[in-house]
Protein backbone atom coordinates (compact mmCIF):
# COMPACT_ATOMS: atom_id res chain seq x y z
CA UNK A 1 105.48 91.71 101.34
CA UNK A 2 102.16 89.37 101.95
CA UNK A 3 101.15 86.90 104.08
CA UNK A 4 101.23 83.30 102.53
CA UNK A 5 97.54 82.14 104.37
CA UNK A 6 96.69 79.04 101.55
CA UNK A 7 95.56 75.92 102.78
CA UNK A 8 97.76 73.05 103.30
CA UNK A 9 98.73 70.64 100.58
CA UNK A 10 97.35 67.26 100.12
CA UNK A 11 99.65 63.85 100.24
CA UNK A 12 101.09 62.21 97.16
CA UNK A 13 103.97 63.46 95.29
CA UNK A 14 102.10 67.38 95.30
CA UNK A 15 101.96 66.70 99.09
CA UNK A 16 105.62 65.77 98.96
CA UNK A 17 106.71 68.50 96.67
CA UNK A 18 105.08 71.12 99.21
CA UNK A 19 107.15 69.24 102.03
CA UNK A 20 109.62 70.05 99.60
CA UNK A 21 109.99 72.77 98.80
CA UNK A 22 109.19 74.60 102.22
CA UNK A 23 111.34 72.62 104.41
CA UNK A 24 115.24 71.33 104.82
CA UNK A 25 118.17 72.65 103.75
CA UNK A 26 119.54 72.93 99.93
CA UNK A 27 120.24 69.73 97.78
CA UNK A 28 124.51 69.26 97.34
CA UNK A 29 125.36 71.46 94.53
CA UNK A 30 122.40 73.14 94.24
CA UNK A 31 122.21 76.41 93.86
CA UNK A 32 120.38 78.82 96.54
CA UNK A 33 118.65 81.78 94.63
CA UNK A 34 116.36 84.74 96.46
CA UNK A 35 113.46 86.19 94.60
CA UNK A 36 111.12 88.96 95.17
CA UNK A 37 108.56 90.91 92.73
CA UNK A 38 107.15 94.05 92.19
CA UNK A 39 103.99 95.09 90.46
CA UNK A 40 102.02 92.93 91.28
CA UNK A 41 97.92 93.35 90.74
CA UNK A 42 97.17 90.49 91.02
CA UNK A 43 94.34 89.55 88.60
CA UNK A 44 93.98 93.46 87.99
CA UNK A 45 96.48 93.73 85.12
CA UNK A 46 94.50 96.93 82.97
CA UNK A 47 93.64 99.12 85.90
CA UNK A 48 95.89 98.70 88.47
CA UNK A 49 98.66 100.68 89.52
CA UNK A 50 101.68 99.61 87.35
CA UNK A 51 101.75 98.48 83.74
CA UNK A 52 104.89 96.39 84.19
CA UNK A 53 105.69 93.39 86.36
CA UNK A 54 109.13 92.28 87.54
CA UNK A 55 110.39 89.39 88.54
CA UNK A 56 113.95 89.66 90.27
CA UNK A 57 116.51 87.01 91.57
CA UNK A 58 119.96 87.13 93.08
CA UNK A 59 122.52 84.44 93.66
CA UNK A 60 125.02 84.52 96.37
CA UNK A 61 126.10 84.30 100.22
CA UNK A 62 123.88 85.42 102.56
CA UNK A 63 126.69 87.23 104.27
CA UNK A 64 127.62 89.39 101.18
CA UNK A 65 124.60 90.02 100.83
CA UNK A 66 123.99 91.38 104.29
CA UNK A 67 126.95 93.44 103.78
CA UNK A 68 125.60 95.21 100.49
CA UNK A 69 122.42 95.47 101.70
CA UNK A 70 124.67 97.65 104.91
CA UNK A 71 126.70 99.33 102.11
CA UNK A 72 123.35 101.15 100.27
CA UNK A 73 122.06 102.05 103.86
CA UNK A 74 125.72 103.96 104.32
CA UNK A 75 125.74 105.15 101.17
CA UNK A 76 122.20 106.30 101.27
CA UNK A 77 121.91 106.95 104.91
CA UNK A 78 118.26 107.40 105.57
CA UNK A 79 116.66 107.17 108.77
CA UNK A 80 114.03 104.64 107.01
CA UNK A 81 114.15 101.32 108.74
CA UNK A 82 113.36 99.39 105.70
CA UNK A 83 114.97 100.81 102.53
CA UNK A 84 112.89 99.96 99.16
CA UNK A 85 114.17 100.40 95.62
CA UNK A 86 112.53 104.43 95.70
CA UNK A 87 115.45 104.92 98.15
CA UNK A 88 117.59 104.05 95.17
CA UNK A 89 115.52 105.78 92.61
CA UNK A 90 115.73 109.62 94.02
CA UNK A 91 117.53 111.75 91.99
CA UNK A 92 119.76 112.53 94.66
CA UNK A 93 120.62 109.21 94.97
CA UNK A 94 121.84 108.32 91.20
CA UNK A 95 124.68 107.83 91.85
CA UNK A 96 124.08 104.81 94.18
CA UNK A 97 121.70 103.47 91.87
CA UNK A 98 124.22 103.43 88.91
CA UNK A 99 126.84 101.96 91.55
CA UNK A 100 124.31 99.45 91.93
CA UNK A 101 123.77 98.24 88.47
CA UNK A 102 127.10 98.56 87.04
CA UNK A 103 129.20 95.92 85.96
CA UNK A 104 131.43 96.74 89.61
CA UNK A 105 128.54 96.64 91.86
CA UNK A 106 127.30 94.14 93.76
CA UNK A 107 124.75 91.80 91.44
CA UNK A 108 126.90 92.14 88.16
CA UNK A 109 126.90 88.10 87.15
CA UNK A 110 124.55 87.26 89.70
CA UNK A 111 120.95 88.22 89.24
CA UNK A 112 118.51 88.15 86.80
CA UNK A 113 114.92 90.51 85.67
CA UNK A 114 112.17 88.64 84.52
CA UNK A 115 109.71 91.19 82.79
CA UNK A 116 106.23 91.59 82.04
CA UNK A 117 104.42 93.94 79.90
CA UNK A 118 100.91 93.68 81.34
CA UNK A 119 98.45 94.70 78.51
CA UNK A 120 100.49 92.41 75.91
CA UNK A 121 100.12 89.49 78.97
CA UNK A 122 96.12 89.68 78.71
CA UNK A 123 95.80 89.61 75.24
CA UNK A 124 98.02 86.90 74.68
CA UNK A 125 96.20 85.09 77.41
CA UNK A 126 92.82 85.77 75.94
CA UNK A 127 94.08 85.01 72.35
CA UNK A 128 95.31 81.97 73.40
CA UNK A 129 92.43 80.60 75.45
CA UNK A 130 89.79 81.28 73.19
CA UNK A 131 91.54 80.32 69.81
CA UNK A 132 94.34 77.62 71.24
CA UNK A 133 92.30 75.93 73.44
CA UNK A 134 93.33 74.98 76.80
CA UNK A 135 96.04 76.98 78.60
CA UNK A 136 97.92 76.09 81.59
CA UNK A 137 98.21 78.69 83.83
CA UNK A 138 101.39 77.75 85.79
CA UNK A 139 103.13 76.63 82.78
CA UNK A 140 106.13 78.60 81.78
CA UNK A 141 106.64 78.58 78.09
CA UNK A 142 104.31 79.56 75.49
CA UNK A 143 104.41 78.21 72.15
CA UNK A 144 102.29 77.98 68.90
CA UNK A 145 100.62 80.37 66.37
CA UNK A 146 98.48 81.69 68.98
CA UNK A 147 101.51 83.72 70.55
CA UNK A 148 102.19 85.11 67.17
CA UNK A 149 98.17 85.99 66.65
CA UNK A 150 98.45 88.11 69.49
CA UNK A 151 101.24 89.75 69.07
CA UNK A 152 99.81 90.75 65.27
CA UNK A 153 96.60 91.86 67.35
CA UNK A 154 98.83 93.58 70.08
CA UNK A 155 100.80 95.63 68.06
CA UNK A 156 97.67 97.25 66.03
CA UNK A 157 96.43 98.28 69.10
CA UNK A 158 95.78 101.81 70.36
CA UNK A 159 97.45 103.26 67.17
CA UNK A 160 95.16 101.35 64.39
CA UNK A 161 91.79 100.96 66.76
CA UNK A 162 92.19 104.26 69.09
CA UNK A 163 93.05 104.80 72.14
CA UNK A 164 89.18 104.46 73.68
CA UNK A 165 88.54 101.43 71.95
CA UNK A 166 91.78 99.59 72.50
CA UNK A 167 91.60 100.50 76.39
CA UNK A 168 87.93 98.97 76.11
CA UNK A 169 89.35 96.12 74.62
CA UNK A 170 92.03 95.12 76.96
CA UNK A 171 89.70 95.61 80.10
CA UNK A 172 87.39 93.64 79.06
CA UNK A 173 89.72 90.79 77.95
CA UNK A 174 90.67 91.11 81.39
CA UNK A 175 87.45 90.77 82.88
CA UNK A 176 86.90 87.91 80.68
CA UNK A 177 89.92 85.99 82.49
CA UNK A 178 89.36 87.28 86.09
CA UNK A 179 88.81 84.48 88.06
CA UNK A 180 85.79 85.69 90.16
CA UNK A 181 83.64 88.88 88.89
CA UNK A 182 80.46 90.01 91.21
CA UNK A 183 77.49 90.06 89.85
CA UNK A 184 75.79 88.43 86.55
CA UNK A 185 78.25 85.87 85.59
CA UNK A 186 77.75 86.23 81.79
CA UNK A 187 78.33 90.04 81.97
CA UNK A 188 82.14 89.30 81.43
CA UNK A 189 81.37 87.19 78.29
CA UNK A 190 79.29 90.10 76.80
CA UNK A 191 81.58 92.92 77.47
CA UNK A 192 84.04 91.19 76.02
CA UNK A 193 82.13 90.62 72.98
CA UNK A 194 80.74 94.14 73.21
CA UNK A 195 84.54 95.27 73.18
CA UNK A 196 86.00 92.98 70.43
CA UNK A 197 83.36 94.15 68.15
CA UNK A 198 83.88 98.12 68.61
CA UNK A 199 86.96 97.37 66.79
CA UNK A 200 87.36 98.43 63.34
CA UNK A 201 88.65 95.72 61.39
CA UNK A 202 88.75 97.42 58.34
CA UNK A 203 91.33 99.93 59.54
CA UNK A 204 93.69 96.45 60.49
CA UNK A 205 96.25 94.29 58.77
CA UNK A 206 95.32 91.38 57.17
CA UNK A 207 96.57 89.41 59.67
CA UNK A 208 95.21 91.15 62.61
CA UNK A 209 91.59 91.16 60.99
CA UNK A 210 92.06 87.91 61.00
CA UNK A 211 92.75 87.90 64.80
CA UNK A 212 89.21 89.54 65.31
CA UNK A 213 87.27 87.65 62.98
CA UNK A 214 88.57 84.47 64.78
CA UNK A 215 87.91 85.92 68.07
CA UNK A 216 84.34 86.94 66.55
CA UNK A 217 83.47 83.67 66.03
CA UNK A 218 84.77 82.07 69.24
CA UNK A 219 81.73 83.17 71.49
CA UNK A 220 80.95 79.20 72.84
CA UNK A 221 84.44 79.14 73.56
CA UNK A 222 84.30 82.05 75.76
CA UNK A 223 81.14 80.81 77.45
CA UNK A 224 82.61 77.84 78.06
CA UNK A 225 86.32 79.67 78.91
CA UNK A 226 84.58 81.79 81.57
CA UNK A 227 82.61 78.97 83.34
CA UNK A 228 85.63 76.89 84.22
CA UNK A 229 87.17 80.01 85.45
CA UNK A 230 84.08 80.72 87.75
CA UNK A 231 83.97 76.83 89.09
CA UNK A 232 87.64 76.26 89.21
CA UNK A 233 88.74 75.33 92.83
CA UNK A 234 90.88 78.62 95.08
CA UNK A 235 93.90 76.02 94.65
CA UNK A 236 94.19 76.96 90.74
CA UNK A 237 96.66 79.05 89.29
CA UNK A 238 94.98 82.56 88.54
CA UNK A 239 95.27 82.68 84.66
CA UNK A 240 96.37 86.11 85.25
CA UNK A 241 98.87 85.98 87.37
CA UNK A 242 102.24 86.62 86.35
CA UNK A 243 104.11 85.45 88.98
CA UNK A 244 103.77 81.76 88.59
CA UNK A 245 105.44 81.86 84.92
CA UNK A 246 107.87 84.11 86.18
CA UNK A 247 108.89 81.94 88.61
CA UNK A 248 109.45 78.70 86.55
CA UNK A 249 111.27 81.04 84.06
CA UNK A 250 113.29 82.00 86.87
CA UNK A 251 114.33 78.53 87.82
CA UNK A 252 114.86 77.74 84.46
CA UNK A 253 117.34 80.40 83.62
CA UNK A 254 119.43 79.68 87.24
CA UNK A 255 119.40 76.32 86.38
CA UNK A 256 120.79 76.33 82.63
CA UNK A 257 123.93 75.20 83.44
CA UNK A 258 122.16 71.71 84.73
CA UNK A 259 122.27 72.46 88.28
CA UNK A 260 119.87 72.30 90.68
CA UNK A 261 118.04 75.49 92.57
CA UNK A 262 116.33 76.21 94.68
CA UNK A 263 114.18 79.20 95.38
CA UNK A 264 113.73 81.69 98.43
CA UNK A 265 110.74 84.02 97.83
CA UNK A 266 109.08 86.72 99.87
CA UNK A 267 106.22 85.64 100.93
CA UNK A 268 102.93 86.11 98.63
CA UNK A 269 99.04 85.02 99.20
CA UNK A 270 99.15 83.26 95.60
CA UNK A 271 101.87 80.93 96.93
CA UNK A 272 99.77 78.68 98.69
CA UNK A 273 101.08 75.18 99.69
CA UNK A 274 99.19 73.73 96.78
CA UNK A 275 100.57 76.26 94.39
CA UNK A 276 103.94 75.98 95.59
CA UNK A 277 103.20 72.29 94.76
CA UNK A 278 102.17 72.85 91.16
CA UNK A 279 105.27 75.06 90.85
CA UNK A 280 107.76 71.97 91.76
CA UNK A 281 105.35 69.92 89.58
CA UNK A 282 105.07 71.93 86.36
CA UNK A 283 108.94 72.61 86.61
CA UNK A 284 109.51 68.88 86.75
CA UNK A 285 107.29 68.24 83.44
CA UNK A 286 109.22 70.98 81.69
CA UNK A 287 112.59 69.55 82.85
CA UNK A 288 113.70 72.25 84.94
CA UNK A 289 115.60 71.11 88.34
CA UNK A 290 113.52 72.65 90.83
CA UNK A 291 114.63 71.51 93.74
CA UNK A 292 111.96 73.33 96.12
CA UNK A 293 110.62 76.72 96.19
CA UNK A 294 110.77 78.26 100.06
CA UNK A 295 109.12 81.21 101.58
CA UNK A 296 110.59 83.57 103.86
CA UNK A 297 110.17 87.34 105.20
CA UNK A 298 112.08 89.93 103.16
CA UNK A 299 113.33 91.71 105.70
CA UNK A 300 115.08 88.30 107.58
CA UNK A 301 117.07 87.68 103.87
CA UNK A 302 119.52 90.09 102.96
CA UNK A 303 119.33 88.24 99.50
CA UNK A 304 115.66 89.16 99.07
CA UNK A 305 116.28 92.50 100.02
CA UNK A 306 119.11 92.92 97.02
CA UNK A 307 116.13 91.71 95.25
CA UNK A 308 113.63 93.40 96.20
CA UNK A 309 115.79 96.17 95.23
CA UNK A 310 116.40 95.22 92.02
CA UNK A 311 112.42 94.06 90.74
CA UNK A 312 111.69 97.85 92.11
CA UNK A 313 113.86 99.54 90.19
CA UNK A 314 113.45 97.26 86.95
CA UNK A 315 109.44 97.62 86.90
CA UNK A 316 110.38 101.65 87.10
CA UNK A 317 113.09 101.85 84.66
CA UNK A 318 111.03 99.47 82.32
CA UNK A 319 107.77 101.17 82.95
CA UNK A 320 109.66 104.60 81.73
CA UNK A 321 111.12 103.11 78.40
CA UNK A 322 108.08 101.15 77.54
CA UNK A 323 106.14 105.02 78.19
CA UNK A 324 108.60 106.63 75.48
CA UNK A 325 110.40 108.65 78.75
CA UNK A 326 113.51 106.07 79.61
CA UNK A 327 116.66 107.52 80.28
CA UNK A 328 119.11 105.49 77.35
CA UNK A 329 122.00 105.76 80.28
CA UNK A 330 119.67 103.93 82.86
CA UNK A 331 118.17 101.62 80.91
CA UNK A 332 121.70 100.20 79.39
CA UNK A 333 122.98 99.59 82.60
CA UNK A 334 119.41 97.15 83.48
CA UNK A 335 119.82 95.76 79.91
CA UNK A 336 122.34 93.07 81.20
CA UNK A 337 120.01 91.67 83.90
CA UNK A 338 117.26 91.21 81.65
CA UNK A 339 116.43 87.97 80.64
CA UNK A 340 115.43 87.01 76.69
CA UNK A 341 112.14 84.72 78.13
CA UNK A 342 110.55 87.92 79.30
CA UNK A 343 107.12 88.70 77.84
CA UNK A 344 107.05 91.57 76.02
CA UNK A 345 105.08 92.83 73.07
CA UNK A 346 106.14 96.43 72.50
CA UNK A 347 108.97 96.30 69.59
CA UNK A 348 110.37 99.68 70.36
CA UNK A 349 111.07 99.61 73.80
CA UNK A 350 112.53 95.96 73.75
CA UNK A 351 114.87 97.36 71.26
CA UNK A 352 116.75 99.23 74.55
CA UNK A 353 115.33 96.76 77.14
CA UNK A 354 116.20 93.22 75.75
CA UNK A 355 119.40 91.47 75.69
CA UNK A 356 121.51 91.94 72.15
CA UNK A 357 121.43 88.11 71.31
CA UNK A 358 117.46 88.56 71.33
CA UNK A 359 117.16 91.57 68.77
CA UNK A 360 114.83 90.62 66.11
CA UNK A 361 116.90 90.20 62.55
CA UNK A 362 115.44 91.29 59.25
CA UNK A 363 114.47 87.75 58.43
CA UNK A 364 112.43 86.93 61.65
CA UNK A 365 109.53 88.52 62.99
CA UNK A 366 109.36 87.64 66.14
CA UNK A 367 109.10 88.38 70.02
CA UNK A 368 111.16 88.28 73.29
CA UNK A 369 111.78 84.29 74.19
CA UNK A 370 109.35 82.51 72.37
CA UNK A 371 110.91 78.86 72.19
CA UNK A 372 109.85 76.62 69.27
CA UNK A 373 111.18 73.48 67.92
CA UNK A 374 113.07 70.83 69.93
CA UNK A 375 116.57 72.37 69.96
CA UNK A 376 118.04 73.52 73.24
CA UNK A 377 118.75 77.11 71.66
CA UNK A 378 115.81 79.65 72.15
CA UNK A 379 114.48 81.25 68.77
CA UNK A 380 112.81 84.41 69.34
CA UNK A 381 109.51 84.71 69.55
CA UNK A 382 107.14 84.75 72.71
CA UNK A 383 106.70 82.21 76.49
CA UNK A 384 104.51 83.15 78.79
């Protein structure tokens, strides 16, 4: 749990939509969903502690949820005063854990993983600003040939450029996008460069050569790419943030069945009042009912605990199959939460983690959620 410490928001409709979305009760027949994360970096999506973000949500009472949030503690019974998904994770706790995933525990039906490979995250971010143009940060859905660039460049990776080169690569892509480096401020641009160019094209497919060469020759871009980052106001959406995305996906996916929701988060430093405001605004412009987006303190929302719960044990579980050590028993009981928009760009392990419906077919090469066209069915491929 953070502190949100963001300025306030301005007037206008974003001033409204912070008023919004932190104050008054739900809308009539909305519905009231609690969120929490974990994983989270920040802009530190190479190096830091986790290569896996999730995004978790839960929909029901607040009184059955305080009373299943009582019924881990019992079954559990730790003297911990705050229980956290590694409770649920030790090995002499399994069987809570698979109690608390199965189709007869308590979130069956009623929440929902939003997932984030990392490593694929920053390239498709870097792919897409330098060869796409512009990229809105808080925007939930990708779309375009960009997407599909990356994943071709993704998927050579470590195997076709080594393991050295590829790491190289991805830190320094992340660098690129980091909203404020120390020191020189073209040192990003060249490392990047530096990096792109260490690898071997020849040893690529066609169409991932063709990634590079593209990338090669997008060095004004960059320049350009990495100065707006550096002058951009403290309001802005961090470009590498997952959370943002995740959230909008989350609203959108509670609010499929043309409801309204409305979202109750822990509380996070990137959810300032103006952000919250973009949030409500960007949901709006992609036609998603957001009816306001509120911040509370984990441990005061028996909802946020479930999960809280749940986003722990997700990032873990999909950490360990996207690592080649899942545990197939594990893993198909978190495959029903998970939620076809997720962005993923490992094929193999979103064999096991994906749902069914979004299993690439022999005729489509594709990735986890990517919406294009106009029709209100999703066709795989990638939205970040």
């Amino acid at each position: 749990m953070s502190t949100n410490n963001g300025d306030d928001g301005d007037g206008g409709e974003d001033g409204d939509a912070v008023r919004a979305a932190n104050g008054g009760g739900t809308p009539p027949g909305a519905a009231e969903v609690a969120c929490d994360e974990s994983g989270s970096d920040g802009e530190n999506l190479t190096t830091g502690n986790t290569d896996v973000f999730a995004h978790a949500s839960v929909c029901m009472p607040l009184a059955e949820a305080a009373a299943y949030v009582q019924e881990v503690r019992d079954r559990i019974r730790s003297p911990a005063e705050e229980y956290k998904a590694t409770h649920l994770l030790r090995e002499k706790h399994r069987a809570v854990l698979e109690w608390f995933l199965s189709p007869s525990g308590p979130l069956h039906g009623r929440a929902h993983v939003d997932l984030t490979e990392k490593a694929f995250f920053v390239v498709e971010r870097a792919v897409t600003l330098l060869l796409g143009g512009a990229a809105d940060a808080a925007a939930p859905f990708r779309a375009g040939p960009e997407v599909l660039d990356a994943a071709a460049l993704f998927r050579a990776g470590a195997e076709v450029f080594g393991e050295s080169a590829w790491r190289r690569f991805l830190a320094a892509s992340n660098g690129l996008l980091r909203g404020r480096n120390a020191g020189d401020p073209a040192a990003p641009v060249e490392n990047f460069f530096h990096a792109l160019g260490a690898l071997d094209r020849t040893r690529a497919s066609a169409e991932a050569a063709d990634v590079l060469a593209r990338l090669a020759a997008a060095r004004p871009r960059a320049g350009a790419v990495r100065s707006g980052l550096v002058l951009a106001p403290r309001t802005a959406v961090p470009v590498l943030n997952p959370l943002v995305p995740a959230l909008l996906r989350t609203a959108a996916h509670w609010s499929a069945d043309g409801r309204a929701v409305r979202l109750v988060h822990d509380e996070q430093n990137v959810l300032t009042p103006d952000r919250v405001a973009r949030i409500v605004h960007e949901a709006r412009r992609a036609g998603i009912p957001l009816a306001g987006l509120r911040l509370v303190d984990s441990r005061r929302d028996a909802r946020v605990q479930l999960a809280d719960f749940l986003a722990g044990i997700a990032r873990k579980l999909a950490s360990d199959e996207l690592n080649g050590r899942g545990e197939a028993a594990l893993t198909a009981l978190l495959r029903p939460y998970v939620g076809p928009d997720s962005v993923w760009g490992d094929r193999r392990s979103w064999y096991r983690l994906g749902p069914v419906a979004t299993e690439p077919g022999a005729a489509r090469e594709a990735l986890p959620g990517h919406r294009v066209g106009s029709g209100p069915a999703p066709v795989r491929a990638q939205h970040l």
